[in-house]
Each structure stands twice: as C-alpha cells, then as structure tokens.
Protein backbone atom coordinates (compact mmCIF):
# COMPACT_ATOMS: atom_id res chain seq x y z
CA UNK A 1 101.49 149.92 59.10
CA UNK A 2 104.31 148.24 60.95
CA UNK A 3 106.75 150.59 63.30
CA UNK A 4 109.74 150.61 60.74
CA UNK A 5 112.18 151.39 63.52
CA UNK A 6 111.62 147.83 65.14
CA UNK A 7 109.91 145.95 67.83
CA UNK A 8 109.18 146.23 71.30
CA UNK A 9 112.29 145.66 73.43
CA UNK A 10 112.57 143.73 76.33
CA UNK A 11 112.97 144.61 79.47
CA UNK A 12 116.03 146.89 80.49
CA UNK A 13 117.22 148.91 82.85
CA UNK A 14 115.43 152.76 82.56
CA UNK A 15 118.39 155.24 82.10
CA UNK A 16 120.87 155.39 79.19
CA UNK A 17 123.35 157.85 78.86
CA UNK A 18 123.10 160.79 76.35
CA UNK A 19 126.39 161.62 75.77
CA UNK A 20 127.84 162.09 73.08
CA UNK A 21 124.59 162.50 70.73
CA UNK A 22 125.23 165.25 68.49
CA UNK A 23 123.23 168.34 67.85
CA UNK A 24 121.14 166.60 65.10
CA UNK A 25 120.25 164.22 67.31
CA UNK A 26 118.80 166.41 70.05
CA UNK A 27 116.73 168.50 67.80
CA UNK A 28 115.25 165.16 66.44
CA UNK A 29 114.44 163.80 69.34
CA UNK A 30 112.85 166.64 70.48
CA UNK A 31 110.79 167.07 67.53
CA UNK A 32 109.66 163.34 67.74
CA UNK A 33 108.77 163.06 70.94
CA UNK A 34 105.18 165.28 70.26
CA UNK A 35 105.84 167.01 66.54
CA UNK A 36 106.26 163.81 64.61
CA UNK A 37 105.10 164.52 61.14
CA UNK A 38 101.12 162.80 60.50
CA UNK A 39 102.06 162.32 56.72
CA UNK A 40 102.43 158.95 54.82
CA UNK A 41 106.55 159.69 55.06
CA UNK A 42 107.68 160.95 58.19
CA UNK A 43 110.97 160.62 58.08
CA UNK A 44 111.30 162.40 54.69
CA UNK A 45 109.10 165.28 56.97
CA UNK A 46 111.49 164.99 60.06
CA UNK A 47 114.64 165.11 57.31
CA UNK A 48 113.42 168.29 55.64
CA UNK A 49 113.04 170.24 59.06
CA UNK A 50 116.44 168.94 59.96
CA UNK A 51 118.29 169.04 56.65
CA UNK A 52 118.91 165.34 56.53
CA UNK A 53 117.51 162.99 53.65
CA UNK A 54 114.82 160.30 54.72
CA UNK A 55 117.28 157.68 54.90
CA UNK A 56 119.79 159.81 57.19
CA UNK A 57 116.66 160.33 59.49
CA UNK A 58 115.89 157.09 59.75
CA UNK A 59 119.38 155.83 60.15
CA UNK A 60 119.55 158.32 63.16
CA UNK A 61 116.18 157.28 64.54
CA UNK A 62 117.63 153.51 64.58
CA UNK A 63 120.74 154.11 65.89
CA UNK A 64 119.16 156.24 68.69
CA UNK A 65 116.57 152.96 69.06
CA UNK A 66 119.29 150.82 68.83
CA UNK A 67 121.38 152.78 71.76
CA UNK A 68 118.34 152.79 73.88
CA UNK A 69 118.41 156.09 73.83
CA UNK A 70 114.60 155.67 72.21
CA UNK A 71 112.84 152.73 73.76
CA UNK A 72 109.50 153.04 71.57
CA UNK A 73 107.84 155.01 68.49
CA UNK A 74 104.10 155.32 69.15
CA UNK A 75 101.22 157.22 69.54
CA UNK A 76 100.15 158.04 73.40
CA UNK A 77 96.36 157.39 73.62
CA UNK A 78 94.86 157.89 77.20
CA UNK A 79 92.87 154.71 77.51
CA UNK A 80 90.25 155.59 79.71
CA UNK A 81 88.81 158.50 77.99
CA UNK A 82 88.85 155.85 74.80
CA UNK A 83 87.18 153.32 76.80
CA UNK A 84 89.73 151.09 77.37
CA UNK A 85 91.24 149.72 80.66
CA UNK A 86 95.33 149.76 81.66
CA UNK A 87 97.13 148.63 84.68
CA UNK A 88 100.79 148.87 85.88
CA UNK A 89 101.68 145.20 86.78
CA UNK A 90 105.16 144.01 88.64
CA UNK A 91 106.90 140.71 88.81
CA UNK A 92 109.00 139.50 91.02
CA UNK A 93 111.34 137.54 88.59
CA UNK A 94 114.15 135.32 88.91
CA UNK A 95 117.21 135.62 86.98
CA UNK A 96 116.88 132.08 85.20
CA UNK A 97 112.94 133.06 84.10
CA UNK A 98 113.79 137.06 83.26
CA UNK A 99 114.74 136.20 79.60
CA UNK A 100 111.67 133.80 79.09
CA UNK A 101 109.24 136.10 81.24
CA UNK A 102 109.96 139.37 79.34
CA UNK A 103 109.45 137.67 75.60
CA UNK A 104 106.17 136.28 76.71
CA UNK A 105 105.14 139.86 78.24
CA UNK A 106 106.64 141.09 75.17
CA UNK A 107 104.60 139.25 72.98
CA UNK A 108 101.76 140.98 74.02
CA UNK A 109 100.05 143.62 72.32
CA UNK A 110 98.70 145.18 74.79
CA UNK A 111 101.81 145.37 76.37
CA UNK A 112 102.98 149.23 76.18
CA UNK A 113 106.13 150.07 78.41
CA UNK A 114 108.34 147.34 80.28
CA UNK A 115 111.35 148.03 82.61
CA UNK A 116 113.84 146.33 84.13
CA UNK A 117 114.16 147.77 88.52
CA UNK A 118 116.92 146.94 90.85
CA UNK A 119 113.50 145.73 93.13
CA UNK A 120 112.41 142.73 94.55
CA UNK A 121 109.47 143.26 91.80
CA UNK A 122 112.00 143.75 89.46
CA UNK A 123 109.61 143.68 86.12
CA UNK A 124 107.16 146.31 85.79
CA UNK A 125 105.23 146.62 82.87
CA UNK A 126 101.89 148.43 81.44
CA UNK A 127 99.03 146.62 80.16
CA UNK A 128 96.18 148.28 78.17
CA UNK A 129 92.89 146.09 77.12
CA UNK A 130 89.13 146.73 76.03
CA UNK A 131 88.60 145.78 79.94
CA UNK A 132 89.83 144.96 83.27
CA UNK A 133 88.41 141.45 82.49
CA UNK A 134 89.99 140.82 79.40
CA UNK A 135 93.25 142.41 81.40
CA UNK A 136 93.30 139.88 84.08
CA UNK A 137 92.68 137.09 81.89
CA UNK A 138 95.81 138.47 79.60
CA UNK A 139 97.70 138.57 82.97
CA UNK A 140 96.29 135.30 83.83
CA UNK A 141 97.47 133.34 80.83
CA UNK A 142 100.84 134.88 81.16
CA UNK A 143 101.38 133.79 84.69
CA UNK A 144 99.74 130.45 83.68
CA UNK A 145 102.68 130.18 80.97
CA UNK A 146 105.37 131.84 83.05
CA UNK A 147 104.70 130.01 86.72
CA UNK A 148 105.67 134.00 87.50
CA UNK A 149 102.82 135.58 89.12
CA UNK A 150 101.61 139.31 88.60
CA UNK A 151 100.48 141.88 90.68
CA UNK A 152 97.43 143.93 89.32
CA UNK A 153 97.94 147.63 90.04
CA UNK A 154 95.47 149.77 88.30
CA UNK A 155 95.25 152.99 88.42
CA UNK A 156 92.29 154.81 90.77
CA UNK A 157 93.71 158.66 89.05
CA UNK A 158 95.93 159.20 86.25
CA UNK A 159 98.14 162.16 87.08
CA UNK A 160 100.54 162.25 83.89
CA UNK A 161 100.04 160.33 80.54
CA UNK A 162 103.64 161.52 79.29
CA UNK A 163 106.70 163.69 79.69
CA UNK A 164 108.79 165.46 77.27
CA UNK A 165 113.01 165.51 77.54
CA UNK A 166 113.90 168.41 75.95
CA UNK A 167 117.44 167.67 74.61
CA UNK A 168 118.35 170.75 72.91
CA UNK A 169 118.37 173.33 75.49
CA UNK A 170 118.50 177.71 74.77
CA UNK A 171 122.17 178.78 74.14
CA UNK A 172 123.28 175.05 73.47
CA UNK A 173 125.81 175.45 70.22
C-alpha cells in the first residue's frame, strides 16, 4: 500500500522550526511517532484518539509533511537482525549536481533517510539492501550515473535505531 502522505523528500537541511504547531498537532505527532494505529485506516484511528475526523488527521499529517516538520511515515525495521545490510554513505556534492544527485539517491528504494549538512560531505544518506554486495553495486551505479562518488560507511555497532521527540510536554496547556 502506497504512503498516502507522499514521497520521499529530497535532501534538506535537518532542523525545522516547531513553532507555532498547535496542541493537536503535538499530541499527533507524538502518538505517530511509535503508537500509529496497525488497522486498515489509521488516520480514522489517530482521528478518534484526537477528536478529529480521518480527513482532518490526514490534512494535519500533510501539512506537518509538507512543513518538514515530518520528513517520513514508515515502519523502523533493524536490518541486521532481519538479515539485511545498511550503510551511512556521504557525498561531497557540488551545488550544480545537488538537485540531480539527490533525485537519483532518491529514487532508490533502499534509500531510507537523506540530509542536507553544511559539510564538505554535504549529502549523507542511509542505504539498506539484502547485502553489502548488492549495497555497493546500488552505490556503484549511482556514482556511475552521478560522476559523484560515495563513501561506504557501514556500521561495525548499532547504538540507536530511533529517537522519540516528545512534543507535548506535562503541564503544557
């Protein structure tokens, strides 16, 4: 089933303000970000707890998306114990390439977070395969198309697979 809140965006820079989201908004996000409803309509689940229709929900979930405020909607699977191989990978990518290099990284399924840094490796991405072979040939290929080439950083101990923002705090109003 496709993500109905959108695609993957491109790269961009990490931080975006949250100012100025209201106190529907907080409690959402905090109920997405490792509550969200396992049922054939979430958003109908998320509106109920919230006492928003599906549509509201999902309008808020977009608009939150479309803020960057929310950069992806997905499942967090820790590869390794499934099998499966992921590396962090930076670029070092000039300014005429950066819209053409982060569409073709982008394109990529195995492709799972991508960020914009203020770095001379200035793209940094995640890349998850059935390998380290099939990895590097994925990496390969998009250097290949690119002319940008990737470093291969993969990870020897995984310390954190994700982090919860609380946004509605005790005592907020």
């Amino acid at each position: 089933m496709a993500d109905p809140v959108a695609a993957r965006p491109a790269a961009r820079p990490a931080a975006r303000p949250t100012e100025g989201m209201d106190d529907l908004d907080k409690r959402l996000l905090d109920i997405i970000q490792s509550h969200f409803p396992l049922v054939s309509r979430p958003y109908r689940a998320l509106g109920r707890e919230l006492g928003l229709t599906e549509a509201e929900t999902l309008a808020r979930v977009r608009a939150l998306k479309a803020s960057g405020i929310i950069r992806r909607t997905g499942a967090n699977f820790q590869s390794g114990k499934l099998g499966w191989h992921s590396t962090l990978c930076a670029a070092h990518v000039s300014d005429d390439k950066l819209d053409a290099f982060t569409a073709e990284v982008n394109r990529h399924v195995g492709v799972t977070h991508n960020y914009l840094r203020r770095h001379f490796y200035n793209v940094w991405f995640s890349y998850i395969g059935e390998d380290a072979a099939t990895v590097q040939a994925k990496l390969k290929a998009i250097t290949q198309k690119t002319g940008v080439p990737i470093m291969y950083l993969p990870a020897e101990k995984v310390y954190k697979i994700k982090v919860d923002f609380k946004m509605k705090r005790k005592g907020d109003a």
